[in-house]
C-alpha atoms as a PDB file:
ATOM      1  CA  UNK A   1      89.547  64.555 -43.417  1.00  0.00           C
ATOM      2  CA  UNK A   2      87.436  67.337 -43.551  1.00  0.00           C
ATOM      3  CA  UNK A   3      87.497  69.481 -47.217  1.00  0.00           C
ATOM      4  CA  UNK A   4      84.959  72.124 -48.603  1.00  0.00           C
ATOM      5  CA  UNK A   5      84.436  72.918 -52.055  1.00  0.00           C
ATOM      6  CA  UNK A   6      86.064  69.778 -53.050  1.00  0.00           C
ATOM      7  CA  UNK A   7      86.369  69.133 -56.696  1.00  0.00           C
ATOM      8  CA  UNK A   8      86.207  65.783 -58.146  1.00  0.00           C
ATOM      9  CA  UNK A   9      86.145  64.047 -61.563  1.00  0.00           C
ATOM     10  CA  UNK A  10      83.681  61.709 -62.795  1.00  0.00           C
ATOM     11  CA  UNK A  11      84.328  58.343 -62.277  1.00  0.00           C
ATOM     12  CA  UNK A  12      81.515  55.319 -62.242  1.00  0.00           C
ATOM     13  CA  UNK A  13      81.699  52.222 -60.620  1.00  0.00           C
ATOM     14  CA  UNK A  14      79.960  49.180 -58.327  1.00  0.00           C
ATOM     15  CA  UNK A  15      79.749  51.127 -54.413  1.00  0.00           C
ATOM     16  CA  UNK A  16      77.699  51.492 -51.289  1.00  0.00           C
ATOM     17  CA  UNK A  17      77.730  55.579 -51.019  1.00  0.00           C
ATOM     18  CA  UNK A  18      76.739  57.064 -47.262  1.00  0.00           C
ATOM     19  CA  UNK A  19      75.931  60.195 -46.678  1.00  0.00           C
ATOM     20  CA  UNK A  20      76.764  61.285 -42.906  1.00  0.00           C
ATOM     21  CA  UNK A  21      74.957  63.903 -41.392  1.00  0.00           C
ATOM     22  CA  UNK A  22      78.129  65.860 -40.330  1.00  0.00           C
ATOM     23  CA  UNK A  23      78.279  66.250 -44.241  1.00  0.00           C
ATOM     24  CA  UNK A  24      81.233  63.825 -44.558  1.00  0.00           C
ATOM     25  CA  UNK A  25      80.700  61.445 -48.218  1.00  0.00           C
ATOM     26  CA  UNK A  26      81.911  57.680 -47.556  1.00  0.00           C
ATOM     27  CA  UNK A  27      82.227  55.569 -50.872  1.00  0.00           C
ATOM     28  CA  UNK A  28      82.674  51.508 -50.091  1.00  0.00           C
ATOM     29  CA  UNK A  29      83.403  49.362 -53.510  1.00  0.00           C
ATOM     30  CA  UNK A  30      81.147  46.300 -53.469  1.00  0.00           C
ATOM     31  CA  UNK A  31      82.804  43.233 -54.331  1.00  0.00           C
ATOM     32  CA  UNK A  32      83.270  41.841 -57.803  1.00  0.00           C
ATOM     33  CA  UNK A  33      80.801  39.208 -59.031  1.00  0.00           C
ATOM     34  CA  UNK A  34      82.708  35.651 -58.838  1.00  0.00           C
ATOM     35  CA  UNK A  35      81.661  33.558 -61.862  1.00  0.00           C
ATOM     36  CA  UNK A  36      80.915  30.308 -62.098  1.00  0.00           C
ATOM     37  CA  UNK A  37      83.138  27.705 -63.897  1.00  0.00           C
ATOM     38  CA  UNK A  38      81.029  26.362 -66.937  1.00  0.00           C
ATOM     39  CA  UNK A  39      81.370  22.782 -67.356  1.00  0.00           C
ATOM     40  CA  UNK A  40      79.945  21.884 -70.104  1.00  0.00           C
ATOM     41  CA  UNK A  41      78.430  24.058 -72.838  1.00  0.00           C
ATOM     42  CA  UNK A  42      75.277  23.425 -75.070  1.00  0.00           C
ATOM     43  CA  UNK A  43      73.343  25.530 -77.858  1.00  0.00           C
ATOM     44  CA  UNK A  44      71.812  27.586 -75.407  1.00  0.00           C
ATOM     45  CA  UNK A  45      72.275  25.929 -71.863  1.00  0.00           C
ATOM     46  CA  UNK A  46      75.242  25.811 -69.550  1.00  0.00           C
ATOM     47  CA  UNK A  47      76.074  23.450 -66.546  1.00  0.00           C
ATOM     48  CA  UNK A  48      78.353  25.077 -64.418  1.00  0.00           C
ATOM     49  CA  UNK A  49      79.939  24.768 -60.681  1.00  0.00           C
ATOM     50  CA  UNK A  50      79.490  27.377 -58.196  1.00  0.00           C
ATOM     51  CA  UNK A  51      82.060  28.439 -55.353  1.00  0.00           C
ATOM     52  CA  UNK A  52      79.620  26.880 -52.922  1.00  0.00           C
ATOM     53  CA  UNK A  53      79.371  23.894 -54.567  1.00  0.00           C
ATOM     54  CA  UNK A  54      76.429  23.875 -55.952  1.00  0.00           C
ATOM     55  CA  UNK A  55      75.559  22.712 -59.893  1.00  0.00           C
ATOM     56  CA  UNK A  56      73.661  24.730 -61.848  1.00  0.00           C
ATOM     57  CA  UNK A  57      72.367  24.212 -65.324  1.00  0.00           C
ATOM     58  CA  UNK A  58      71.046  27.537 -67.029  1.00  0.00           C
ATOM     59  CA  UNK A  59      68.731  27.141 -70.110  1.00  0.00           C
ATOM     60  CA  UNK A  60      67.649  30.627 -72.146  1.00  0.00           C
ATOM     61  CA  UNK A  61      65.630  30.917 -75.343  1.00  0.00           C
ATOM     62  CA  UNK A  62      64.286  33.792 -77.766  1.00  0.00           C
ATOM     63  CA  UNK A  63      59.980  34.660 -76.924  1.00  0.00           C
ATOM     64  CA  UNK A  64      59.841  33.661 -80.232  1.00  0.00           C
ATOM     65  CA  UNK A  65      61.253  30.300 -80.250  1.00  0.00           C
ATOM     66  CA  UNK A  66      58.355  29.812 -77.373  1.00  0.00           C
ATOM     67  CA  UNK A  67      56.584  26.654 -79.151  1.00  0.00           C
ATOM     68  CA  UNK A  68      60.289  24.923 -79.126  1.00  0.00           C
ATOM     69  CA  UNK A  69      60.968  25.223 -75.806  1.00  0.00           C
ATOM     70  CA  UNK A  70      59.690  21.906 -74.236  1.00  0.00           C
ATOM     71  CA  UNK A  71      61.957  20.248 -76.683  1.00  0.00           C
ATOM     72  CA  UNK A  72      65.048  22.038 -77.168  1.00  0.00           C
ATOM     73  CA  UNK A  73      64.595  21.764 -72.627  1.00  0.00           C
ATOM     74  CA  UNK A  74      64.856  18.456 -72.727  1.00  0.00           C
ATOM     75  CA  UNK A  75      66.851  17.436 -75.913  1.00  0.00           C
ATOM     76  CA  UNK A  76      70.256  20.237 -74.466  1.00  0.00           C
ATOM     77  CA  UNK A  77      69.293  18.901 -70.795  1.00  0.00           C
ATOM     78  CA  UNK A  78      69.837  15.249 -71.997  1.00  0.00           C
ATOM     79  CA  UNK A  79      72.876  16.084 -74.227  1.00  0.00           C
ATOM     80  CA  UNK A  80      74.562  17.665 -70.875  1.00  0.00           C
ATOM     81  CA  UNK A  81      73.220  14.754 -68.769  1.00  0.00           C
ATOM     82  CA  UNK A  82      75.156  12.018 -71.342  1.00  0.00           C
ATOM     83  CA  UNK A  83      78.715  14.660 -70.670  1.00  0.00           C
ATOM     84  CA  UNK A  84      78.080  14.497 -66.909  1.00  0.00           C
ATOM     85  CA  UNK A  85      77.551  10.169 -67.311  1.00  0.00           C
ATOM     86  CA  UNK A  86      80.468  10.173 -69.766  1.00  0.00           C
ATOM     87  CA  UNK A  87      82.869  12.160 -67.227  1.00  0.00           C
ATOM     88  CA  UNK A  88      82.031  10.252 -64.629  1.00  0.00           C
ATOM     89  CA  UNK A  89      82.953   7.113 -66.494  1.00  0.00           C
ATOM     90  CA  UNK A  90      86.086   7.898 -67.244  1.00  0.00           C
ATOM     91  CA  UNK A  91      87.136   9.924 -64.038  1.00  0.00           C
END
């Protein structure tokens, strides 16, 4: 439907906004971001379980924590690695 000197409040939000030449405004929400399921949970790394199946282990540190990065990699990596052996053990 066709309006002039529409009036509208602010509102915010995730959309794909076209513009038609016609001068008609057409606002389509994008969808929501689906999460992972974290699995098992570390100082600063996370192995989680995507919708498509997929694993993936996520690993953050602070710049300034730089020079402890090789080891804090591998020491959380290996600490998730012994949850994942342990699991399967026992499932």
């Amino acid at each position: 439907m066709c309006c002039e000197d529409v009036l509208m409040e602010p509102f915010s939000g995730n959309f794909k906004v076209q513009d038609m030449r016609d001068g008609n405004v057409y606002f389509f929400q994008k969808p929501k971001r689906v999460k992972n399921t974290p699995l098992f949970r570390d100082d600063n790394s996370t192995l989680s379980k995507g919708k498509n199946g997929r694993y993936y282990f996520v690993f953050s540190l602070k710049e300034k924590r730089l020079e402890e990065l090789p080891e804090e990699l591998v020491r959380q990596a290996s600490e998730i690695a012994k949850k994942v052996v342990k699991e399967l053990c026992n499932g």
